[in-house]
Protein backbone atom coordinates (compact mmCIF):
# COMPACT_ATOMS: atom_id res chain seq x y z
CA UNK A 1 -10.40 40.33 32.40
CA UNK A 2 -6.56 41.02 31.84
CA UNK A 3 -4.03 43.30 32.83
CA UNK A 4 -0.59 44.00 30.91
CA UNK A 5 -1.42 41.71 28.53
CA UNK A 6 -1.55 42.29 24.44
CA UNK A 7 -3.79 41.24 22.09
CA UNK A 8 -2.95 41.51 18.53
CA UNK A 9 -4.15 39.92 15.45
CA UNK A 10 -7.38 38.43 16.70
CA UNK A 11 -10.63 37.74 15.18
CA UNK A 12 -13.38 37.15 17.65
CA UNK A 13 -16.49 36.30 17.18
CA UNK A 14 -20.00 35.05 18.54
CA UNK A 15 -19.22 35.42 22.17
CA UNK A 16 -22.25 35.90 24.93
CA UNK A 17 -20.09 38.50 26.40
CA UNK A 18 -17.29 41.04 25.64
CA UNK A 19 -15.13 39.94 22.59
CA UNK A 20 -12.47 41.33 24.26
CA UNK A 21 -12.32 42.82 27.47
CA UNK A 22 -9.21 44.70 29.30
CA UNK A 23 -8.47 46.30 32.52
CA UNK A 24 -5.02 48.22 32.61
CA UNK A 25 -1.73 48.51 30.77
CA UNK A 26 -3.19 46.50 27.74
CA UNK A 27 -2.03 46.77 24.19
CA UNK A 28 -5.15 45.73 22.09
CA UNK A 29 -4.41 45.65 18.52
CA UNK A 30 -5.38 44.53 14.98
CA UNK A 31 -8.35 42.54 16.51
CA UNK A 32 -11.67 41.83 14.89
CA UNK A 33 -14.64 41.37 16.82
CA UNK A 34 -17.72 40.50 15.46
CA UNK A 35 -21.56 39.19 16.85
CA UNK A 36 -20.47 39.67 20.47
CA UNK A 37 -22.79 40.15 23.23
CA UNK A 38 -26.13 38.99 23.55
CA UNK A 39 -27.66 42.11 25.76
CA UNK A 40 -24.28 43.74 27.22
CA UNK A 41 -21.54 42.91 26.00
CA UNK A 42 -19.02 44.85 23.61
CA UNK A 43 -16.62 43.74 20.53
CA UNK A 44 -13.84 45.72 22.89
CA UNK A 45 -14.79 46.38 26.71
CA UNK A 46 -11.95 48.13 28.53
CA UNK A 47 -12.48 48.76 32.13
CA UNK A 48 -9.48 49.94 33.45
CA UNK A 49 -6.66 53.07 32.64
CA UNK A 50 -3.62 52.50 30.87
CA UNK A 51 -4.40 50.69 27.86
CA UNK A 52 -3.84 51.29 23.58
CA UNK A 53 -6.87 50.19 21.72
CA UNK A 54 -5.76 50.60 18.43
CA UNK A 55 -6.62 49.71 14.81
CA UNK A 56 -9.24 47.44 15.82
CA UNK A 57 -12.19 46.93 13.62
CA UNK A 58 -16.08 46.00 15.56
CA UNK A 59 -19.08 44.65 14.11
CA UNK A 60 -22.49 43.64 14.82
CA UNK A 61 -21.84 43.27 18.44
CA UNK A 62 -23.90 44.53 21.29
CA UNK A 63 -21.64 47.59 21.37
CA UNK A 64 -18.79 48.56 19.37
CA UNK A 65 -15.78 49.87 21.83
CA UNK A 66 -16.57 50.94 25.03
CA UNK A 67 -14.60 52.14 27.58
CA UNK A 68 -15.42 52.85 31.39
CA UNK A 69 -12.63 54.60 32.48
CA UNK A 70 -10.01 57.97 31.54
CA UNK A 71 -6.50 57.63 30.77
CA UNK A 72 -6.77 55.50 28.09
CA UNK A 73 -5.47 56.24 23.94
CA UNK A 74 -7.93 54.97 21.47
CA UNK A 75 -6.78 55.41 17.90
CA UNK A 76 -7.25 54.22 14.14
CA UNK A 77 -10.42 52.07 14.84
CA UNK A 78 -13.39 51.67 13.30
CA UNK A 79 -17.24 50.27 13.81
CA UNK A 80 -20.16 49.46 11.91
CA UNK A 81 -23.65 48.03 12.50
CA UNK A 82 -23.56 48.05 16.28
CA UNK A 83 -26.44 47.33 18.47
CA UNK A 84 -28.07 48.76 15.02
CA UNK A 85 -25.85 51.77 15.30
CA UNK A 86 -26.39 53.23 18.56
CA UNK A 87 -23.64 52.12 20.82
CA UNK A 88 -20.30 52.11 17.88
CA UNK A 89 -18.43 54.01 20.39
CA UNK A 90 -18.73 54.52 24.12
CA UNK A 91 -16.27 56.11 25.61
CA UNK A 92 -16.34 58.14 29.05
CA UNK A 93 -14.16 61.45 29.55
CA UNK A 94 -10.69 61.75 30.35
CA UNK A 95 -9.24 59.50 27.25
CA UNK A 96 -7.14 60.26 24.45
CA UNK A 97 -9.06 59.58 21.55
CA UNK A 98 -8.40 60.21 17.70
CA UNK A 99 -10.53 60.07 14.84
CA UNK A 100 -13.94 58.22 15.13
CA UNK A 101 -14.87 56.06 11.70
CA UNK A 102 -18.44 55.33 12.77
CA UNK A 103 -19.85 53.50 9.48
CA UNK A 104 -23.31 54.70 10.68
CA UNK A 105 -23.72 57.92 10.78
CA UNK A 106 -27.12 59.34 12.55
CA UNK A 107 -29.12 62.21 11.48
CA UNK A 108 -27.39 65.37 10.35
CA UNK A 109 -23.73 63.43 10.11
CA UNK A 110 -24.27 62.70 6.83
């Protein structure tokens, strides 16, 4: 896990955990994550406050982005395929968040 630390330009793949996995005053950029996570992990985990997840894109991982904690600014990413779909996006209250691209939409979003 890292603190003040930024990740840019990544591509991350076919980890048994998180692809990429913060915990404050990260700057996690232009990464993609792909086939991460065998049960629980995430393409981008992010435990911590303080931290930009932006422009990002996750794929077939156990979950897309998820984040545990508020005070966070996730913008300009996108996710597709998942956990099958279900778990794109996880992110808890108290964040600054703008638009969701969620390449799966569920019943009703289409």
């Amino acid at each position: 896990m890292t603190s003040s630390t930024t990740v840019s330009g990544c591509t991350v793949t076919t980890s048994i955990f998180d692809g990429i996995k913060a915990a404050h005053g990260c700057r996690i950029v232009d990464n993609n994550c792909s086939e991460n996570g065998v049960s629980t992990g995430a393409g981008i985990h992010i435990t911590g406050s303080d931290n930009r997840v932006e422009s990002n894109h996750v794929s077939q991982d156990d979950a897309g982005i998820d984040v545990d904690a508020g005070g966070n600014i996730i913008i300009k990413n996108s996710a597709s395929g998942n956990s099958l779909g279900v778990f794109n996006y996880e992110i808890v209250a108290g964040n600054t968040v703008g638009e969701i691209l969620d390449f799966n939409p569920g019943p009703g979003d289409v």
